[in-house]
C-alpha atoms as a PDB file:
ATOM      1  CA  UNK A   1       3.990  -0.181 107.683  1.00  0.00           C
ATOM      2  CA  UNK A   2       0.402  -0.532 107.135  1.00  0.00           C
ATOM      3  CA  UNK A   3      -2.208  -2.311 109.314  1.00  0.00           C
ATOM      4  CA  UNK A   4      -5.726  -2.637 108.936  1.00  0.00           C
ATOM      5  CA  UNK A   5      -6.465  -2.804 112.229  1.00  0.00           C
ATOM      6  CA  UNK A   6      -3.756  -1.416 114.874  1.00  0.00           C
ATOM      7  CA  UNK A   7      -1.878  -3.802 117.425  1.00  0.00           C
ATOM      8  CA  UNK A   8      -2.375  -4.005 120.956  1.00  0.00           C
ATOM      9  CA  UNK A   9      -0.386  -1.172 123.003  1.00  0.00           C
ATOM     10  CA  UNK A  10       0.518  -4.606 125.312  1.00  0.00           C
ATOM     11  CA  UNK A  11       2.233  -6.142 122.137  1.00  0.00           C
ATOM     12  CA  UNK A  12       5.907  -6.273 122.007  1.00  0.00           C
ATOM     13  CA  UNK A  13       7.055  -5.271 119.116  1.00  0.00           C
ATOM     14  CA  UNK A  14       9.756  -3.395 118.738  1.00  0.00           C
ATOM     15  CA  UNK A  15      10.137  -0.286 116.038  1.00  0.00           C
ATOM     16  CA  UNK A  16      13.179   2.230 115.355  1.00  0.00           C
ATOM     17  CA  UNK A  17      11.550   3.200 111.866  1.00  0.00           C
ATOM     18  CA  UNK A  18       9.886   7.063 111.789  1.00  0.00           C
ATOM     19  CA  UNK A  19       6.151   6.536 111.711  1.00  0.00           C
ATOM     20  CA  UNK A  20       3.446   9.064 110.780  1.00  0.00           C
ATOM     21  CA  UNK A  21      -0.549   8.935 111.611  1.00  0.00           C
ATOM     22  CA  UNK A  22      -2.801  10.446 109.352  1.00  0.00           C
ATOM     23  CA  UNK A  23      -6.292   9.868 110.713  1.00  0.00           C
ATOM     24  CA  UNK A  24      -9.658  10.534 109.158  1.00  0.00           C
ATOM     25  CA  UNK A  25     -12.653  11.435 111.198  1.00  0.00           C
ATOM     26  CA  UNK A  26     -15.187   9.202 109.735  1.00  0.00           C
ATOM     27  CA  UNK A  27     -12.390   6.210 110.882  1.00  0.00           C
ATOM     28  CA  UNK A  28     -13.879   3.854 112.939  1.00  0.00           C
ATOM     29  CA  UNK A  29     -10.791   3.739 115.152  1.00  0.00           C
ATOM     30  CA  UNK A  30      -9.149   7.088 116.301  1.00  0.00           C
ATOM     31  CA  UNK A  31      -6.436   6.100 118.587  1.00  0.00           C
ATOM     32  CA  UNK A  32      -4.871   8.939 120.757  1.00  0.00           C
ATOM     33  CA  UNK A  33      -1.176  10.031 120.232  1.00  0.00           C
ATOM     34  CA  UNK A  34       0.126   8.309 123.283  1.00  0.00           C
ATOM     35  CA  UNK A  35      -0.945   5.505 122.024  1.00  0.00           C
ATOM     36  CA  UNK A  36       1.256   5.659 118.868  1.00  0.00           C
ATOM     37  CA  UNK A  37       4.352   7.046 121.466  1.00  0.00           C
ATOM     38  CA  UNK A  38       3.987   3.718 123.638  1.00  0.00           C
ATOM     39  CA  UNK A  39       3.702   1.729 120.515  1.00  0.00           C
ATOM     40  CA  UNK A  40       5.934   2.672 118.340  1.00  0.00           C
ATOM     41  CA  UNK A  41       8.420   5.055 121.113  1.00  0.00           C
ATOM     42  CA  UNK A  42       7.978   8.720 121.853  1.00  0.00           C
ATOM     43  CA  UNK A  43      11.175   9.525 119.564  1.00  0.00           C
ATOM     44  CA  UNK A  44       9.670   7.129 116.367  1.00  0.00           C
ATOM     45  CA  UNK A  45       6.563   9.506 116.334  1.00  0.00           C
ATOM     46  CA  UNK A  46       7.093  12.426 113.642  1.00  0.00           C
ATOM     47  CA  UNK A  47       4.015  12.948 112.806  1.00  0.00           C
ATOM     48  CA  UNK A  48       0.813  12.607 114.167  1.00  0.00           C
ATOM     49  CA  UNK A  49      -2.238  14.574 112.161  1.00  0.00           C
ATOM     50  CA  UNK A  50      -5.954  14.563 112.774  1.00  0.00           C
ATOM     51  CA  UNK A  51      -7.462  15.630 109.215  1.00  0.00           C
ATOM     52  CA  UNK A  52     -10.732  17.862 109.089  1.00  0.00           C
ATOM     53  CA  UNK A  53     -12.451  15.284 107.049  1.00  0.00           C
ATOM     54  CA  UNK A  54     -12.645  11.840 105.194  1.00  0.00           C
ATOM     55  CA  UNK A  55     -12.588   8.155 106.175  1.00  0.00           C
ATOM     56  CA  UNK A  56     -11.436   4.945 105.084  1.00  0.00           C
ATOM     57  CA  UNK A  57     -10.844   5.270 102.047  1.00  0.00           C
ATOM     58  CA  UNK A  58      -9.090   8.607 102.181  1.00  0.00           C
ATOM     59  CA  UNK A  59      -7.157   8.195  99.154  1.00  0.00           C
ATOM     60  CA  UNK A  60     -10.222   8.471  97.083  1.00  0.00           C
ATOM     61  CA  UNK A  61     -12.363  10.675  99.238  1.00  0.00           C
ATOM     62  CA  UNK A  62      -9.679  13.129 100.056  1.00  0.00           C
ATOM     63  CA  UNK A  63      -6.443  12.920  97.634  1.00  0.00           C
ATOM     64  CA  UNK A  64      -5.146  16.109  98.218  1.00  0.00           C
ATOM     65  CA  UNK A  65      -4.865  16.198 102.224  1.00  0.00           C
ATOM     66  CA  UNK A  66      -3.709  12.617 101.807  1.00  0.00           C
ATOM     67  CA  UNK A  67      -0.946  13.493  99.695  1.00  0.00           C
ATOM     68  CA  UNK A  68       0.423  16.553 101.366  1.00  0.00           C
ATOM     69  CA  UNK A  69       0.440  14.563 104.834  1.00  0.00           C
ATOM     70  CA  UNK A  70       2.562  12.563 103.064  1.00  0.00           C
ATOM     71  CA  UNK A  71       4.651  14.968 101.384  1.00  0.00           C
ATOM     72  CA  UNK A  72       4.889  16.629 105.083  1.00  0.00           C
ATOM     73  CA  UNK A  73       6.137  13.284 107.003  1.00  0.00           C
ATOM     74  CA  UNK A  74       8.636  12.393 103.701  1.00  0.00           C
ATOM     75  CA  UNK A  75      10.257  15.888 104.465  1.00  0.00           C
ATOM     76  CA  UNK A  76      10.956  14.371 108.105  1.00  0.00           C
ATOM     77  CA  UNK A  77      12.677  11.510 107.001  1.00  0.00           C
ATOM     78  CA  UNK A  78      14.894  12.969 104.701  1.00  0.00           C
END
């Protein structure tokens, strides 16, 4: 799943997918790890990764840390 900007830790939602974070430094929204364990559930949370450098558009500014994040969450899903 995708968002553009994240939901409210007070939302309801309910997910029992595996979720991974990439985030980007020059992001304008960093949110913590807890916050993506009380979103999404502690167990849900495979992979959480703060990257030494990019932003926004990350598949353009930095296309080879974006793809081996990837490539590291697929292999936790398999």
């Amino acid at each position: 799943m995708y968002q553009e900007r994240p939901a409210s830790p007070l939302d309801t939602q309910s997910f029992s997918v595996p979720i991974g974070a990439a985030l980007f430094p020059k992001e304008i929204q960093l949110p913590p790890r807890p916050w993506f364990e009380l979103m999404y559930g502690k167990d849900n949370v495979r992979r959480y990764t703060v990257m030494p450098h990019g932003g926004h558009f990350a598949s353009m500014e930095e296309p080879d840390l974006l793809i081996g994040e990837v490539r590291a969450f697929s292999g936790t899903v398999r």
